[in-house]
Structure formats: C-alpha cells, structure tokens
PDB file of N, CA and C in Angstrom:
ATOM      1  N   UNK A   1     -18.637 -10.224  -5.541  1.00  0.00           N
ATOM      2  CA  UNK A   1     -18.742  -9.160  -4.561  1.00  0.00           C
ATOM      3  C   UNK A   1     -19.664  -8.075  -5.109  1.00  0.00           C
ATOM      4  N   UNK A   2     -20.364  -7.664  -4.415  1.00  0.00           N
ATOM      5  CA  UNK A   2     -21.528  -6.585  -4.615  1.00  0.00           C
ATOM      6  C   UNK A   2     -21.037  -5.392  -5.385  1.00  0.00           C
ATOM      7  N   UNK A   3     -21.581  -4.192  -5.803  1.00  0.00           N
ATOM      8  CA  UNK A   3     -20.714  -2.976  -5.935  1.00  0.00           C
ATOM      9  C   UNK A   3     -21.228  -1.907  -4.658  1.00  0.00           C
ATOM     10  N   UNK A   4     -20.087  -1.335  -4.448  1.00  0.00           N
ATOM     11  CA  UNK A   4     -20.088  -0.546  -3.318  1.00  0.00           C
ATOM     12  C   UNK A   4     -21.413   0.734  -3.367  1.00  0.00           C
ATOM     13  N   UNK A   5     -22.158   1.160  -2.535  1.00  0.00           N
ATOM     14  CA  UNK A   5     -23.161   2.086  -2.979  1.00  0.00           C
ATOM     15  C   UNK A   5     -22.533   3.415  -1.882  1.00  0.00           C
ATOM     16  N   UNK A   6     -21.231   3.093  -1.191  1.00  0.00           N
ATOM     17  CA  UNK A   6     -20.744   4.250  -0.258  1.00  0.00           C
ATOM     18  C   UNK A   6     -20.886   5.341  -1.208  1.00  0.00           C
ATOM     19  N   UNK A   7     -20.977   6.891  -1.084  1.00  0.00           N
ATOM     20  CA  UNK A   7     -20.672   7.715  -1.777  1.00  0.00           C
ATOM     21  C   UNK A   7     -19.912   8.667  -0.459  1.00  0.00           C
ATOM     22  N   UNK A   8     -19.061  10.005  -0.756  1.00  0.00           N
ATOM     23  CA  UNK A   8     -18.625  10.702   0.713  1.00  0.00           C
ATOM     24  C   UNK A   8     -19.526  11.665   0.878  1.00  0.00           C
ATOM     25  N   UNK A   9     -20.237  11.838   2.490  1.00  0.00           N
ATOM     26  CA  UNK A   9     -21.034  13.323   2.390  1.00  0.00           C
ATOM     27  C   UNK A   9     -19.783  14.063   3.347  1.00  0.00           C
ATOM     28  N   UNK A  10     -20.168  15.306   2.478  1.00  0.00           N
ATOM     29  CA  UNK A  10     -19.464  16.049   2.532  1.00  0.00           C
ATOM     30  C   UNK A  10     -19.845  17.683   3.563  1.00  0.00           C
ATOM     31  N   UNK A  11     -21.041  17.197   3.934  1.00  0.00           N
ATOM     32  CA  UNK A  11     -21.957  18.006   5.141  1.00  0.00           C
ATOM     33  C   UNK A  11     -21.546  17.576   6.163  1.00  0.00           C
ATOM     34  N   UNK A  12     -20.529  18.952   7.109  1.00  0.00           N
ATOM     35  CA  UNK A  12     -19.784  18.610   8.324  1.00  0.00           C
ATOM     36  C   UNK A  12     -20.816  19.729   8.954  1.00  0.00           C
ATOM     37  N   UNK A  13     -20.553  19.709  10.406  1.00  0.00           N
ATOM     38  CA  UNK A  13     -21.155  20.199  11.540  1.00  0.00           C
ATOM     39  C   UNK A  13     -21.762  20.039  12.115  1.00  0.00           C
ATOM     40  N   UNK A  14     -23.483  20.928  12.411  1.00  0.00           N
ATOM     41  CA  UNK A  14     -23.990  20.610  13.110  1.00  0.00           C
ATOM     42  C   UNK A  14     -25.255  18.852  12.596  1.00  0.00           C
ATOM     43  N   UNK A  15     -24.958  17.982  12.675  1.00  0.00           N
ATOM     44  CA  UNK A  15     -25.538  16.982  12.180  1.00  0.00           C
ATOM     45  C   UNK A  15     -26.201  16.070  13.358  1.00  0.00           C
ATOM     46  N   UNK A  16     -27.672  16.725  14.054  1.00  0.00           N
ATOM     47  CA  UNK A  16     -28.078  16.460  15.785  1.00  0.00           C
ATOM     48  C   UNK A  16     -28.870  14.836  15.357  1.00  0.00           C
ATOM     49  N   UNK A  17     -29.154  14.179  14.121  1.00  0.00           N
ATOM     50  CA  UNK A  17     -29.914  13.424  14.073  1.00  0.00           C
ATOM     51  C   UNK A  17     -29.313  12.275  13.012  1.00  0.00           C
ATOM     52  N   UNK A  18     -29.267  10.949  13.086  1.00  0.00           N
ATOM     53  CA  UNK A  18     -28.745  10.064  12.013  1.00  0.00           C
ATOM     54  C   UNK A  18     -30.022  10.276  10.471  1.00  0.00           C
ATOM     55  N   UNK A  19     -31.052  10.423  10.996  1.00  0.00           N
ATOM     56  CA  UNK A  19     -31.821  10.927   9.999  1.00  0.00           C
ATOM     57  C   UNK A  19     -31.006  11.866   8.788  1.00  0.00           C
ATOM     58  N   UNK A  20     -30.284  12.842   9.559  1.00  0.00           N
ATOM     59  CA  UNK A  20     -29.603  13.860   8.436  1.00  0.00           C
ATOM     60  C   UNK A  20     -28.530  13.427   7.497  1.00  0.00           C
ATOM     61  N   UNK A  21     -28.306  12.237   8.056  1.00  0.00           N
ATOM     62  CA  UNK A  21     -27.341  11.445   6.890  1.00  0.00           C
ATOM     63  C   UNK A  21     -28.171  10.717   6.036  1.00  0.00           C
ATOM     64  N   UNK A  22     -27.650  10.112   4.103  1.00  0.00           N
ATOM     65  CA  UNK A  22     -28.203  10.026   3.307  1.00  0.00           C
ATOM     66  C   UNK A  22     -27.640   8.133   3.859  1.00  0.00           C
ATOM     67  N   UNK A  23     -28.732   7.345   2.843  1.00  0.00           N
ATOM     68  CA  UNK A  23     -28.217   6.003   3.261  1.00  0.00           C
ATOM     69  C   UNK A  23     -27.094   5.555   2.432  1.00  0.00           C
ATOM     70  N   UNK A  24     -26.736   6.447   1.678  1.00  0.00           N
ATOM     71  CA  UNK A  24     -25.152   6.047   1.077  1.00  0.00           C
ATOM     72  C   UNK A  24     -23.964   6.323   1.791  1.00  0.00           C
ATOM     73  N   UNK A  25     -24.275   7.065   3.242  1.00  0.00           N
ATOM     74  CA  UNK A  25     -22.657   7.205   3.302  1.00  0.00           C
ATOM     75  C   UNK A  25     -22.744   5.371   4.394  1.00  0.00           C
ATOM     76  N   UNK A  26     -23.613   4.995   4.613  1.00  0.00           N
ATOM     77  CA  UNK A  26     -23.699   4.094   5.868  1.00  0.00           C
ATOM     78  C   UNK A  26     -23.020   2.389   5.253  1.00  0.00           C
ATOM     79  N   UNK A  27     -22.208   1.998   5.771  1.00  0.00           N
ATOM     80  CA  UNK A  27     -22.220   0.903   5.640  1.00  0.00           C
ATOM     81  C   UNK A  27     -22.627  -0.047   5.020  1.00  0.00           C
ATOM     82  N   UNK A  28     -23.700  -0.191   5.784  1.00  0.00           N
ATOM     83  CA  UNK A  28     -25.182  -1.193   5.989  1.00  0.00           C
ATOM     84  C   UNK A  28     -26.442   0.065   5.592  1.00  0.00           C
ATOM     85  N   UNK A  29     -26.121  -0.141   4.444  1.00  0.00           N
ATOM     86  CA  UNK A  29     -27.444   1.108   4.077  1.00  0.00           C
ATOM     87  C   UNK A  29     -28.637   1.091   4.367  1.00  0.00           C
ATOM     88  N   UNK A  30     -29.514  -0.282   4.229  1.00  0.00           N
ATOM     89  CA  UNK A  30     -30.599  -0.646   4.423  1.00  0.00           C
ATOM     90  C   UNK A  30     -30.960  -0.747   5.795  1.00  0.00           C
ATOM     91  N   UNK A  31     -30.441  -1.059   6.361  1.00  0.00           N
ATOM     92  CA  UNK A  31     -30.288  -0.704   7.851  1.00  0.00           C
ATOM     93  C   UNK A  31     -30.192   0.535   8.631  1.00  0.00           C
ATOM     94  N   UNK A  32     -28.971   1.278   7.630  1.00  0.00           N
ATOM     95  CA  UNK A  32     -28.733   2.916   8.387  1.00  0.00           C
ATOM     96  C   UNK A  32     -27.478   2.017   9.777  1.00  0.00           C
ATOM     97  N   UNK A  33     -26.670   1.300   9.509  1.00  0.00           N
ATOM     98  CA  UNK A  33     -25.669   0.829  10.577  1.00  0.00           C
ATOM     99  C   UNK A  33     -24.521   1.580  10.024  1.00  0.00           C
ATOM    100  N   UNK A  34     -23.772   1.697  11.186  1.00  0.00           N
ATOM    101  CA  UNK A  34     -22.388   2.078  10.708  1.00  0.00           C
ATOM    102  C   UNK A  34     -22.171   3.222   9.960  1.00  0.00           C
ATOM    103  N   UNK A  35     -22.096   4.528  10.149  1.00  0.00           N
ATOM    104  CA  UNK A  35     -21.867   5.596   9.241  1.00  0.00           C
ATOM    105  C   UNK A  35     -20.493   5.494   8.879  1.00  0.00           C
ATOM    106  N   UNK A  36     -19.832   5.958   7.915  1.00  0.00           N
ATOM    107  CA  UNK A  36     -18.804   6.075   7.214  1.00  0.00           C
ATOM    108  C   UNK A  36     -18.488   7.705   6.615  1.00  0.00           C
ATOM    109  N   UNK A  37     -18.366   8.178   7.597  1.00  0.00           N
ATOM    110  CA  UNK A  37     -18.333   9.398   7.478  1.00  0.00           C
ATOM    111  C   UNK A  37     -17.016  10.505   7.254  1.00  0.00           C
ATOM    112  N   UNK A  38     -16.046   9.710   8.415  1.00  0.00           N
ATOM    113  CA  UNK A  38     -14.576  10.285   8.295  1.00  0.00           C
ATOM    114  C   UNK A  38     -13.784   9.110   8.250  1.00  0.00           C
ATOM    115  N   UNK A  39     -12.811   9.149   8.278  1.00  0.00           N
ATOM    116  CA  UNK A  39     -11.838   8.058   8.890  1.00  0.00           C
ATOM    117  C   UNK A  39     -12.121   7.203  10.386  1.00  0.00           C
ATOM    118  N   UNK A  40     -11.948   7.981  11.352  1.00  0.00           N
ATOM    119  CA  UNK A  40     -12.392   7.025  12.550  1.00  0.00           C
ATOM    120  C   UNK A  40     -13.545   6.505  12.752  1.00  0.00           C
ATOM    121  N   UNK A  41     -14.607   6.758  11.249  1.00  0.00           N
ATOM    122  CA  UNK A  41     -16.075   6.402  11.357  1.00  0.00           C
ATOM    123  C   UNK A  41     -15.588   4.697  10.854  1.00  0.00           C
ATOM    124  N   UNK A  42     -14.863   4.827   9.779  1.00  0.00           N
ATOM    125  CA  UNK A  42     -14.386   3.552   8.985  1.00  0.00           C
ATOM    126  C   UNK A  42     -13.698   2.993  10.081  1.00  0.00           C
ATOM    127  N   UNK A  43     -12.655   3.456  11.044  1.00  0.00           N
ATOM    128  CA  UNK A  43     -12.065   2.697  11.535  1.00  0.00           C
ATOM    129  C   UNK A  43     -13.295   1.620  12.672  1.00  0.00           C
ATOM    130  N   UNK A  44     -13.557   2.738  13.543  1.00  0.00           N
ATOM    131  CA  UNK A  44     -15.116   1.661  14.041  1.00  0.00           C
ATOM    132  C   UNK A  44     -15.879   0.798  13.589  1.00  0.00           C
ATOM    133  N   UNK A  45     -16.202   0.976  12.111  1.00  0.00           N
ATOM    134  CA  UNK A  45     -17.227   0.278  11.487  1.00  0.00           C
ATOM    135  C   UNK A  45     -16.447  -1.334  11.089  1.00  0.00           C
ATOM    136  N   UNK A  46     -15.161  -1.191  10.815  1.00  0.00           N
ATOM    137  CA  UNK A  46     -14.353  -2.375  11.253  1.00  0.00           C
ATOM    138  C   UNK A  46     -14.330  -2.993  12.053  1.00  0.00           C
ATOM    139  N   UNK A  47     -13.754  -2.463  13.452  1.00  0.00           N
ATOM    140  CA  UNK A  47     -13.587  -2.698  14.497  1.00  0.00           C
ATOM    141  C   UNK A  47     -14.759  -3.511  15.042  1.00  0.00           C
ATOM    142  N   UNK A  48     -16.240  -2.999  14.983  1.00  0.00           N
ATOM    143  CA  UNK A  48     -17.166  -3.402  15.167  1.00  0.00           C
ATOM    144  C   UNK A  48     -18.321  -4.693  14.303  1.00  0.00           C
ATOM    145  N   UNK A  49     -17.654  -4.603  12.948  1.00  0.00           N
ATOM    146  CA  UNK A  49     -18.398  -5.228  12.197  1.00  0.00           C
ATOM    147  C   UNK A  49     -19.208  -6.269  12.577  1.00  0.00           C
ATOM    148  N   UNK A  50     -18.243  -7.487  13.355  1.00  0.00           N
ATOM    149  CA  UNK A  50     -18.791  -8.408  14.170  1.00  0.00           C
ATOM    150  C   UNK A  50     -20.624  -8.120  14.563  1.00  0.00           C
ATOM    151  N   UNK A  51     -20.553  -6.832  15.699  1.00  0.00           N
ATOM    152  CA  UNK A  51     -21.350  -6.425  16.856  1.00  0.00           C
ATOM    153  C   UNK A  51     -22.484  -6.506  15.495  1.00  0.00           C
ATOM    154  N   UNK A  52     -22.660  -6.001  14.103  1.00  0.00           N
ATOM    155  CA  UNK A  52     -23.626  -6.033  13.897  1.00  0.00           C
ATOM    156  C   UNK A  52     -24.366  -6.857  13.798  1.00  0.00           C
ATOM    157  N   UNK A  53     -26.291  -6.891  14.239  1.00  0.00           N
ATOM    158  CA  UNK A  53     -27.008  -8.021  14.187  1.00  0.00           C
ATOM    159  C   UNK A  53     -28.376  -7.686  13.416  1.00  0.00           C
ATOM    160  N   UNK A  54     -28.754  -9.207  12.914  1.00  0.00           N
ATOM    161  CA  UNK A  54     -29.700  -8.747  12.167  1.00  0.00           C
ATOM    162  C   UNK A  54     -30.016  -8.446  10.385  1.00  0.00           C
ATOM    163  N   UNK A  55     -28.543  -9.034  10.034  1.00  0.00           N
ATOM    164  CA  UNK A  55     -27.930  -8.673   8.735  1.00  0.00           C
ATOM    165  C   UNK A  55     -27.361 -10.216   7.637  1.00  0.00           C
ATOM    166  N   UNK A  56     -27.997 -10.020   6.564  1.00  0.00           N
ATOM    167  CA  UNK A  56     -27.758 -11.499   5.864  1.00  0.00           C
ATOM    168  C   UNK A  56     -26.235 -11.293   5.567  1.00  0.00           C
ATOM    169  N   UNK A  57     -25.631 -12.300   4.744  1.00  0.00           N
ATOM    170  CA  UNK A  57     -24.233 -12.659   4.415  1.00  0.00           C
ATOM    171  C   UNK A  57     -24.368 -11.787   3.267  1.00  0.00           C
ATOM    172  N   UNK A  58     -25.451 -11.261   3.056  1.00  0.00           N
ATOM    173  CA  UNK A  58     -25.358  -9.989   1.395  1.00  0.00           C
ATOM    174  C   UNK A  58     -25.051  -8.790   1.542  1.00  0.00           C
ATOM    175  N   UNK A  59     -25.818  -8.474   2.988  1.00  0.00           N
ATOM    176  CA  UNK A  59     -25.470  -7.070   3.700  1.00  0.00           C
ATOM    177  C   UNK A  59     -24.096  -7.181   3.498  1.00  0.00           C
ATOM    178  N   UNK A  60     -23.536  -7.846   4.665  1.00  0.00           N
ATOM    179  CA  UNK A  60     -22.363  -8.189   5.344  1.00  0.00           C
ATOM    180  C   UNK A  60     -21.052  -7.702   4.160  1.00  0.00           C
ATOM    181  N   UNK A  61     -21.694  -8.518   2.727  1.00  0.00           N
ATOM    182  CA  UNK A  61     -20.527  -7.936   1.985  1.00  0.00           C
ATOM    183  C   UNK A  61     -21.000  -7.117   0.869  1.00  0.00           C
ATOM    184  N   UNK A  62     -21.959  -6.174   1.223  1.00  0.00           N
ATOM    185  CA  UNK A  62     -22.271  -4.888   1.052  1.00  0.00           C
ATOM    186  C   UNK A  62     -21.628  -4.172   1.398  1.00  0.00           C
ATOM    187  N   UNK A  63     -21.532  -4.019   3.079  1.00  0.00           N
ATOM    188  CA  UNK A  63     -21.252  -3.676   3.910  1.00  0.00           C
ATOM    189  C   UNK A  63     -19.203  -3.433   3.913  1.00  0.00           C
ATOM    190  N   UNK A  64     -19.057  -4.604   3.522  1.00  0.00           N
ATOM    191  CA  UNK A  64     -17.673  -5.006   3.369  1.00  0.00           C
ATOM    192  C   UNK A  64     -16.836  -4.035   1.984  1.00  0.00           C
ATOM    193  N   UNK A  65     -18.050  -3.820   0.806  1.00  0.00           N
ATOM    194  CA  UNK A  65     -17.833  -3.055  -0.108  1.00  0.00           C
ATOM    195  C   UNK A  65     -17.412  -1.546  -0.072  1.00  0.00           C
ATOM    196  N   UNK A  66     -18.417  -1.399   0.579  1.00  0.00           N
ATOM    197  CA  UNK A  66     -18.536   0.010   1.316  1.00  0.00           C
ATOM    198  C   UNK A  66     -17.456   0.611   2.105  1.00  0.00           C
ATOM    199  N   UNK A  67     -17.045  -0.507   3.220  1.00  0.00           N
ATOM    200  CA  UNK A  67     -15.668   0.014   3.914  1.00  0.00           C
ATOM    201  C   UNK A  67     -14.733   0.485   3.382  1.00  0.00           C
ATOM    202  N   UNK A  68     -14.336  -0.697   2.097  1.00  0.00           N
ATOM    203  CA  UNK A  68     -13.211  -0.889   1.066  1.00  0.00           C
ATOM    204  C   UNK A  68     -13.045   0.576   0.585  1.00  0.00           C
ATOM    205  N   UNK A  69     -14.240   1.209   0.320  1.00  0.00           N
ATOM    206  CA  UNK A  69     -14.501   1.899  -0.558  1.00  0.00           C
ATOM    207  C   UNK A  69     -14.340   3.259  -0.105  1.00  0.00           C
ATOM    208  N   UNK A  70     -14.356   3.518   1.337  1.00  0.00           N
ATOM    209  CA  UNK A  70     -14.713   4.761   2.608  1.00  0.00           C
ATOM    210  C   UNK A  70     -13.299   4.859   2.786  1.00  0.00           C
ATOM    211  N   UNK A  71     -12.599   3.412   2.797  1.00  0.00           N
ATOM    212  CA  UNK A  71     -11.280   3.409   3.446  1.00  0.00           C
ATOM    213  C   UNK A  71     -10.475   3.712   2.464  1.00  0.00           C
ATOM    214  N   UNK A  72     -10.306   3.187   1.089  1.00  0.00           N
ATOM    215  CA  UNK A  72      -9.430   3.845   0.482  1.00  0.00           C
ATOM    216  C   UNK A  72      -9.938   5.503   0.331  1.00  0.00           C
ATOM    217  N   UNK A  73     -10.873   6.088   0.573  1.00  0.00           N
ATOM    218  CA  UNK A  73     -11.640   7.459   0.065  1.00  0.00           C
ATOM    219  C   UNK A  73     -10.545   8.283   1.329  1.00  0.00           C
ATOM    220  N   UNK A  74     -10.910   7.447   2.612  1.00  0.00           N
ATOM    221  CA  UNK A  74     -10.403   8.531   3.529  1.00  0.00           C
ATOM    222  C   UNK A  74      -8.412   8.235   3.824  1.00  0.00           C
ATOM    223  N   UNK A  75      -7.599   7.045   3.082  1.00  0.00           N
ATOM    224  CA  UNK A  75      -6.794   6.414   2.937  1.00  0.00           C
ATOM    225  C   UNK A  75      -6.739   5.956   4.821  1.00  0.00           C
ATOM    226  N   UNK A  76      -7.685   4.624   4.883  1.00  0.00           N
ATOM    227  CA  UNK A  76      -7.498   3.973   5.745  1.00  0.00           C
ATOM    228  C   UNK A  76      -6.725   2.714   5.428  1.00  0.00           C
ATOM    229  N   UNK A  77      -5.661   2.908   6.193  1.00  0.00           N
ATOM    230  CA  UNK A  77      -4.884   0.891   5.585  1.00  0.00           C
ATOM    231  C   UNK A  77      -6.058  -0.116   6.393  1.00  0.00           C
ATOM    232  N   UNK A  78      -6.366  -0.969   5.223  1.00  0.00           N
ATOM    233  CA  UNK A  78      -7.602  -1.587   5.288  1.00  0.00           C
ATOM    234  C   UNK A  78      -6.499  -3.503   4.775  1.00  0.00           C
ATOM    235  N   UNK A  79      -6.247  -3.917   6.189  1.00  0.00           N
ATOM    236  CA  UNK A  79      -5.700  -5.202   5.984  1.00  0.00           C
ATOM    237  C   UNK A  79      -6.248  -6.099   5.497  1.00  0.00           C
ATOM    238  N   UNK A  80      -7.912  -6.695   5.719  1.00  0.00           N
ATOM    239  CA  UNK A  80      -8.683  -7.190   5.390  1.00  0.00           C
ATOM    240  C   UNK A  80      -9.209  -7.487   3.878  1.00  0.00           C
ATOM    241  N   UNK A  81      -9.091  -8.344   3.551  1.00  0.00           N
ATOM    242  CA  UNK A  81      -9.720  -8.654   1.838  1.00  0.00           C
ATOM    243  C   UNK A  81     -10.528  -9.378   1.732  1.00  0.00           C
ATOM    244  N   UNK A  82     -11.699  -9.309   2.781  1.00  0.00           N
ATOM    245  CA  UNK A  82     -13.123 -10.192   2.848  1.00  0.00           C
ATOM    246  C   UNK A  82     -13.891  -9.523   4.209  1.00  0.00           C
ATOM    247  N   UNK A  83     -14.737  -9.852   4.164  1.00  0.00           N
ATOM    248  CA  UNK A  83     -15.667  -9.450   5.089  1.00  0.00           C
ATOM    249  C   UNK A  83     -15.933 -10.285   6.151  1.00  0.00           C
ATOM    250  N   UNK A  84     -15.580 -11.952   5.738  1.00  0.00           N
ATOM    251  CA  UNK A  84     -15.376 -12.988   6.628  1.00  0.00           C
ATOM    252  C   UNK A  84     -14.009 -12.605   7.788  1.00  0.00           C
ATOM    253  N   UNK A  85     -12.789 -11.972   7.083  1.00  0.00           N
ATOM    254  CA  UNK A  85     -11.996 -11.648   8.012  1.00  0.00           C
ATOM    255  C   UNK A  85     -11.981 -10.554   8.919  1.00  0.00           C
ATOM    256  N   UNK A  86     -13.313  -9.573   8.993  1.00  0.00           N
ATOM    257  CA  UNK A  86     -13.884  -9.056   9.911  1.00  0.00           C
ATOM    258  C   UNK A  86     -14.456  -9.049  10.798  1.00  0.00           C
ATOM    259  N   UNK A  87     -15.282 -10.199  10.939  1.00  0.00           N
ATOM    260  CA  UNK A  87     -16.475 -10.834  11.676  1.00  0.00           C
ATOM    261  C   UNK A  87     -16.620 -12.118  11.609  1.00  0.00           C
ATOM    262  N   UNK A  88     -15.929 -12.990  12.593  1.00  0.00           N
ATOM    263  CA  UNK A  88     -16.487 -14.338  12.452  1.00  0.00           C
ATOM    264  C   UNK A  88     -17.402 -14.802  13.498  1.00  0.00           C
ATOM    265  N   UNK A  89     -17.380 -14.017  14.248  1.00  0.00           N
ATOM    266  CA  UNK A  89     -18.560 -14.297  15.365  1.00  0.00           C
ATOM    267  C   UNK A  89     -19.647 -13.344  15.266  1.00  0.00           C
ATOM    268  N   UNK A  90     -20.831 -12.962  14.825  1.00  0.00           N
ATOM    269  CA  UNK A  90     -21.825 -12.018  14.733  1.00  0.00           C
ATOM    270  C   UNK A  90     -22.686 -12.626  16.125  1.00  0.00           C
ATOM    271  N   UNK A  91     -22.878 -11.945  16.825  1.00  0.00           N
ATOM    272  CA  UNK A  91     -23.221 -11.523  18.373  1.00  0.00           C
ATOM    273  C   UNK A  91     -24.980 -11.843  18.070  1.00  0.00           C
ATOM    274  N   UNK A  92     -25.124 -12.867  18.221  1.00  0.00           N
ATOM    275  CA  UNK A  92     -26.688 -13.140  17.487  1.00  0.00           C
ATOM    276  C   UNK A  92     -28.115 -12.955  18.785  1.00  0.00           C
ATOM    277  N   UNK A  93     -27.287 -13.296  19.786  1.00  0.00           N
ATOM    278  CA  UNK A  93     -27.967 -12.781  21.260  1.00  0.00           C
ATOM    279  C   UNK A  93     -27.893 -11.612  21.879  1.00  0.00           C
ATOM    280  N   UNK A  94     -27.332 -10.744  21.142  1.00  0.00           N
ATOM    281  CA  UNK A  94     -27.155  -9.102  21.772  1.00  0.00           C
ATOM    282  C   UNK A  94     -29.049  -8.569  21.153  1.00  0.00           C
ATOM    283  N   UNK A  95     -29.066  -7.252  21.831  1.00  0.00           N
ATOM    284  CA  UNK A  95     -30.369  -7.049  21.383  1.00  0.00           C
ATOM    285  C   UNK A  95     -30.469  -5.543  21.183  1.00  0.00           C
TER     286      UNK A  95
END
C-alpha cells in the first residue's frame, strides 16, 4: 500500500476556487479529485469513490491511503480495509 500524502488544511472560509486548495488535502492528488477537507468531505469521497474516472489501480489506492488517513484525522468510522471494497464498479462511460 502506498504512503498516504493527505496532510489537514487548516484554511476555513472564504475558499471561491478548488485552485485554493493545496494537492495534499485531495484524495486523488494528481488529479485534484475528491477534497478531504472536513469530515463530510471524507464521508463523500467514500461514498463516491466508485464515480471516479480516469484513474489507475495506483491512484485508486493512493487515494484509498489518503481517506484512511483524513478519516482517522477527522475520526470517521472508516469500515473499509481496501480500496477494492469501495469501488467495484468504476463508471468508465460517465464523462
């Protein structure tokens, strides 16, 4: 498993552009998918993992690192102990 590159930003308010976030709080860093910002950011980025497209099986458990990592930060109960049990269908025809 990868090591996690999440770090927490800690810049709340006015934030009008994803630009203003750094690519460590995101998920999918290389991408800029999925911010991980509070708790219900982690809870979505779960929820959704699937929806993302466009992303190798390295992202994916990059990506998977990162949650782990957001979720214990913000204490999300995080059932999951793979990234496969997040997403088994990735939506390869969405656009």
């Amino acid at each position: 498993m990868p090591e996690a590159t999440w770090k927490p930003h800690e810049k709340h308010g006015q934030l009008t552009t994803q630009s203003d976030l750094p690519d460590s709080v995101y998920a999918f860093p290389k991408q800029r998918k999925e911010p991980l910002t509070d708790a219900q950011h982690v809870r979505n980025a779960v929820a959704r993992f699937d929806q993302v497209i466009d992303v190798s099986d390295a992202d994916r458990a990059l990506a998977f690192a990162n949650i782990e990592k957001a979720a214990k930060y913000y204490d999300v109960n995080l059932a999951e102990t793979s990234w496969h049990d997040l997403g088994i269908h990735p939506q390869k025809k969405r656009a």
